[in-house]
Protein backbone atom coordinates (compact mmCIF):
# COMPACT_ATOMS: atom_id res chain seq x y z
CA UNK A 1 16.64 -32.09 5.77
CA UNK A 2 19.47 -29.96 6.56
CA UNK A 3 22.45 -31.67 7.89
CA UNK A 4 23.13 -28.49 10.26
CA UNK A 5 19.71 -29.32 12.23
CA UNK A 6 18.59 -25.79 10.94
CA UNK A 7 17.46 -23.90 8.07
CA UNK A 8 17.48 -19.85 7.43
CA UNK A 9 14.11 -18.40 6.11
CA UNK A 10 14.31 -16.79 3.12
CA UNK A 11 12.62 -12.94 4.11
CA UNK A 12 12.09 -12.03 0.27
CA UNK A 13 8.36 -13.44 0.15
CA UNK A 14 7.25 -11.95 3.81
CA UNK A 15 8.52 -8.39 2.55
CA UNK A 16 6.76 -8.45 -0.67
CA UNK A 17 3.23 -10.03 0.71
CA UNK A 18 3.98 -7.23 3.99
CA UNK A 19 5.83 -4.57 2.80
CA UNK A 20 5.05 -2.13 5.08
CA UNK A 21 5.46 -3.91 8.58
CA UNK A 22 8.21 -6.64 7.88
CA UNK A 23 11.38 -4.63 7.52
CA UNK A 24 14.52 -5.60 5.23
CA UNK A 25 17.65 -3.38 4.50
CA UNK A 26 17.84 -1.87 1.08
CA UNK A 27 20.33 -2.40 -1.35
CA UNK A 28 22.74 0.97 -0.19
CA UNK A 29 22.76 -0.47 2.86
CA UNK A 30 23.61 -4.14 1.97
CA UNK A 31 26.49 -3.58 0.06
CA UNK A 32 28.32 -1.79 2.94
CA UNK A 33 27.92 -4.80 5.05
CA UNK A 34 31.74 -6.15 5.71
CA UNK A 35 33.35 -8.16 8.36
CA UNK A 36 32.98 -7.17 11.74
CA UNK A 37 29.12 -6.41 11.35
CA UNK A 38 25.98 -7.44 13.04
CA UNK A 39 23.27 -8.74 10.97
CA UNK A 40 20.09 -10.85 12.15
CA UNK A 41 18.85 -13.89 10.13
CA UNK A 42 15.83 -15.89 10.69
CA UNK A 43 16.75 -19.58 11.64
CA UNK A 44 14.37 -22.14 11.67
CA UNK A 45 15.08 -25.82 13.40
CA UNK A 46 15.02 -29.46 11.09
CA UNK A 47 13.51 -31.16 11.92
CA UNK A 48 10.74 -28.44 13.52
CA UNK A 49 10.59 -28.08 17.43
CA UNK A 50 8.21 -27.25 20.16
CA UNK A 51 8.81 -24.21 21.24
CA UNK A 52 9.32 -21.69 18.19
CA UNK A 53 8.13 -21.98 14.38
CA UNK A 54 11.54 -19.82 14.03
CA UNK A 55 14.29 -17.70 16.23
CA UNK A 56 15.68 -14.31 14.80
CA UNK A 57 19.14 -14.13 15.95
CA UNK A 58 22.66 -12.06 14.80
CA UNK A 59 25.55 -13.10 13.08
CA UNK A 60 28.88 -11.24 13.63
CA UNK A 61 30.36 -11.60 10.28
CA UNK A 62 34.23 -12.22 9.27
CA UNK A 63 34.05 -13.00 5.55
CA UNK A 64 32.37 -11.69 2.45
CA UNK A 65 32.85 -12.61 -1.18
CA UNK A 66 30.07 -11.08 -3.20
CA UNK A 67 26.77 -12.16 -1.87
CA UNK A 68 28.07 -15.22 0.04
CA UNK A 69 29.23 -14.76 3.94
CA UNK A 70 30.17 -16.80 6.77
CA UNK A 71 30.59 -15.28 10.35
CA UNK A 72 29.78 -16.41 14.00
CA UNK A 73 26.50 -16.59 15.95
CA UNK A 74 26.13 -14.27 18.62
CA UNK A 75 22.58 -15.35 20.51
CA UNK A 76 22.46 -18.69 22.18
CA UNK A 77 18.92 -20.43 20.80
CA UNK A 78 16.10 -21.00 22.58
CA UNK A 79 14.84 -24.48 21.05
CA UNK A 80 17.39 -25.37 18.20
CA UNK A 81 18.74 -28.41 19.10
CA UNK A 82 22.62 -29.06 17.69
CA UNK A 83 23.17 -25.22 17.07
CA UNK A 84 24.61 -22.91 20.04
CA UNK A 85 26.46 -19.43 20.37
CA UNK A 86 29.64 -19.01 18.67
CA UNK A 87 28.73 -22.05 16.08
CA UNK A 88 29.67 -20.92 12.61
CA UNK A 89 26.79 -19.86 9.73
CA UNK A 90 27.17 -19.26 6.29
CA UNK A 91 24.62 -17.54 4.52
CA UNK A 92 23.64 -15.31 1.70
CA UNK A 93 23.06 -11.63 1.39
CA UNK A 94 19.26 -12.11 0.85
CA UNK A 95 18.81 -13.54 4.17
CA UNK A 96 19.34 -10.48 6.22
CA UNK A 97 17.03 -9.14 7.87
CA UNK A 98 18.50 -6.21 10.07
CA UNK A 99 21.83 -4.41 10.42
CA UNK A 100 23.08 -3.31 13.93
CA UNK A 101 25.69 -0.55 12.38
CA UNK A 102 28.39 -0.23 14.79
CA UNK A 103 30.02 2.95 13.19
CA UNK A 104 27.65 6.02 14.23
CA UNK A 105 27.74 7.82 10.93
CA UNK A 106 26.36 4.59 9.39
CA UNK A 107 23.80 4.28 11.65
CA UNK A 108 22.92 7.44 11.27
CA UNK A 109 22.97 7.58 7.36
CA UNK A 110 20.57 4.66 7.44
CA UNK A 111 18.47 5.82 10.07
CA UNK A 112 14.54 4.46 8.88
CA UNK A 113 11.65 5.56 9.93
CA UNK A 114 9.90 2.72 8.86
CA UNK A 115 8.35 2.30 12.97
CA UNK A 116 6.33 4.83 11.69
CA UNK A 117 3.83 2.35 9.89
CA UNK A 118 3.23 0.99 13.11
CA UNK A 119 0.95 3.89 14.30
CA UNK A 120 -2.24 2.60 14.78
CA UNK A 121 -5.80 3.56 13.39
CA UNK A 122 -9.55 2.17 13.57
CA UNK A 123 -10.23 0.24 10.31
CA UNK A 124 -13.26 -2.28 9.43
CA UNK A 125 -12.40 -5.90 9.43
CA UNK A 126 -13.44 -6.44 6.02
CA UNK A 127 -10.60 -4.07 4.60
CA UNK A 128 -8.51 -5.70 6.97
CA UNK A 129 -9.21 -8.98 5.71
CA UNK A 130 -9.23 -7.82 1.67
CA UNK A 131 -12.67 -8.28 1.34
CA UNK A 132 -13.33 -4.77 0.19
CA UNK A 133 -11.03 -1.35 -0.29
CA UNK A 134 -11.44 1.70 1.81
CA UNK A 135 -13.81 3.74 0.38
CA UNK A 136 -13.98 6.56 2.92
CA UNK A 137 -11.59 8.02 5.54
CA UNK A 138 -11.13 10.29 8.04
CA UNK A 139 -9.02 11.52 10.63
CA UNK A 140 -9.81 13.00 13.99
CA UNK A 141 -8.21 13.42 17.27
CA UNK A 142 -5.95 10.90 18.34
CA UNK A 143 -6.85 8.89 21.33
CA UNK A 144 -3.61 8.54 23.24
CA UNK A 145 -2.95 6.22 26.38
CA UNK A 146 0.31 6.34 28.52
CA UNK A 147 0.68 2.93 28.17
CA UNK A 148 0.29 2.63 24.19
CA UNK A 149 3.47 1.43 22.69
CA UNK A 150 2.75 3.27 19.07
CA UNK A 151 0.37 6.53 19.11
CA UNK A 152 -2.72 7.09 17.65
CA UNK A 153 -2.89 8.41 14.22
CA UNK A 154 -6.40 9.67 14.21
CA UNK A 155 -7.19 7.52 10.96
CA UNK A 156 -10.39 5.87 10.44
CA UNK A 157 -11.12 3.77 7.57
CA UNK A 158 -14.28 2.37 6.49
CA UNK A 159 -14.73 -0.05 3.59
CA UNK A 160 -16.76 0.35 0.46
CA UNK A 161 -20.00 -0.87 0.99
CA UNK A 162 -20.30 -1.06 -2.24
CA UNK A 163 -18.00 -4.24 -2.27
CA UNK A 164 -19.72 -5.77 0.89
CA UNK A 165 -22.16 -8.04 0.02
CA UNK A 166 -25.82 -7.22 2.30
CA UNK A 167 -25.30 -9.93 4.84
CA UNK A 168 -21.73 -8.32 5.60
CA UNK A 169 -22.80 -4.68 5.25
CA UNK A 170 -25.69 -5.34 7.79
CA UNK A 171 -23.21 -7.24 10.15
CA UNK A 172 -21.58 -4.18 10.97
CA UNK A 173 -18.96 -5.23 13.24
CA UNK A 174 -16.95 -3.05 15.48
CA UNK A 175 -13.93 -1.92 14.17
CA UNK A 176 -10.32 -3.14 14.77
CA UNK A 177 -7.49 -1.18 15.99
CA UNK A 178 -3.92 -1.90 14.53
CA UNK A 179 -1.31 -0.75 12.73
CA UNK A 180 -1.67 1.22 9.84
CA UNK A 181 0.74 -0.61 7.87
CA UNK A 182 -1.38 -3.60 8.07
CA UNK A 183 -3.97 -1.94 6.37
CA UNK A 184 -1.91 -0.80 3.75
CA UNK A 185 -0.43 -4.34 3.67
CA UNK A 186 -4.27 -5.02 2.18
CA UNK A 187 -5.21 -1.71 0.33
CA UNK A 188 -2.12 1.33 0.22
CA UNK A 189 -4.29 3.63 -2.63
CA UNK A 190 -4.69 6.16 0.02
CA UNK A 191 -1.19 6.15 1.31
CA UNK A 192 -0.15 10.01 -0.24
CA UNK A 193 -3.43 10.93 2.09
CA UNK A 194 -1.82 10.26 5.41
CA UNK A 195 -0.23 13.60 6.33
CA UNK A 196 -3.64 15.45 5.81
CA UNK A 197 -4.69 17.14 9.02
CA UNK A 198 -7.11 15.94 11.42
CA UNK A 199 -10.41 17.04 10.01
CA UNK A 200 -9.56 15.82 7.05
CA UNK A 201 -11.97 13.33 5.26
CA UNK A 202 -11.71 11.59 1.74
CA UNK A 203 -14.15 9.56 -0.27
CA UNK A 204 -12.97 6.78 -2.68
CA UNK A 205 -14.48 7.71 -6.81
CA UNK A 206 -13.21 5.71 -9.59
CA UNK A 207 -10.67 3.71 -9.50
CA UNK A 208 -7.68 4.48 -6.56
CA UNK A 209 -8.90 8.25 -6.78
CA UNK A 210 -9.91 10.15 -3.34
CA UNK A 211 -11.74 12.95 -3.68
CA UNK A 212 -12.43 15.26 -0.46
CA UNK A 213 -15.23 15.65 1.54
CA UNK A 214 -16.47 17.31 4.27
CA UNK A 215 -16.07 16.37 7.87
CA UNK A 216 -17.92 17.20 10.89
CA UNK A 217 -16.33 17.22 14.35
CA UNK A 218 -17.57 17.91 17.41
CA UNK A 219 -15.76 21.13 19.55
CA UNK A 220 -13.51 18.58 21.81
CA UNK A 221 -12.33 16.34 18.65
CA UNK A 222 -11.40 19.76 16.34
């Protein structure tokens, strides 16, 4: 148990079992961190509370010797008893998760576009779930709604049916709509595809090869 009432999550695991929708700062970018920056950690109460498995919150730092740093916390916590605004964290370079760059040529330099991953597409629950690889893909028109947070990409993804056993190939259900990261959290063999235009349609061979295929849209999707 932690005598601080708290714990920080170590992100290194979530990245590398989600790399691309759980976000961590690169190397460049950690070594310029210094006193007087922003970083986030993820804090997580001992023993556990109620209300949140774990709070992301910044850090103001004001000391740094190699990969060890102490600085000041700069969120008030929701449900971590003993731990408050202004108390005092030390921590490790490995534990940051963000970096709110207060010099604009920083923040500029390190501009990501990482949000991009977040686009959404149509993909069948079984790739979603691992339980087979996309074996053909498409794109066509994006469907866009005001209110949609990320935009469409137009990519639909279909498993290989020949890694779905009957009973799942006959289930057939409908398909799910997320991120596109998430699927390529599962399967990312078709990530160099993505930019291809809408029209564009690719059928999994051997191995992670795509080879292209024809596509047939109708006059209001081309």
């Amino acid at each position: 148990m932690s005598d601080a009432g708290y714990e920080l999550d170590d992100p290194r695991p979530i990245r590398r079992e989600a790399p691309y929708t759980f976000y961590l700062p690169g190397n460049e970018q950690l070594e310029e961190v210094a006193a007087g920056v922003l970083v986030q950690l993820i804090f997580r109460a001992v023993p556990p509370t109620e209300t949140y498995g774990a709070e992301r919150m910044w850090v103001e730092i004001d000391h740094r010797d190699g990969d060890v740093l102490s600085g000041v916390l700069d969120n008030e916590p929701v449900d971590i008893p003993g731990l408050a605004r202004g108390d005092r964290v030390a921590f490790r370079l490995h534990h940051i998760i963000d970096i709110d760059w207060d010099d604009p040529a920083q923040k500029e330099r390190f501009r990501t576009d990482f949000n991009n991953w977040f686009a959404r597409c149509f993909v069948d629950k079984a790739v979603l779930e691992g339980r087979a690889r996309a074996g053909f893909l498409y794109r066509e028109q994006p469907e866009h709604k005001e209110s949609d947070r990320y935009p469409d990409t137009g990519w639909r993804i279909r498993a290989d049916v020949d890694e779905l056993s009957d009973e799942e190939y006959n289930e057939n259900p409908s398909p799910s709509y997320v991120a596109i990261g998430a699927v390529l959290n599962r399967d990312d063999s078709f990530v160099d595809l993505l930019s291809a235009p809408v029209g564009s349609a690719f059928l999994r061979g051997e191995g992670n090869n795509y080879e292209p295929t024809e596509l047939e849209l109708d006059e209001d999707e081309s």
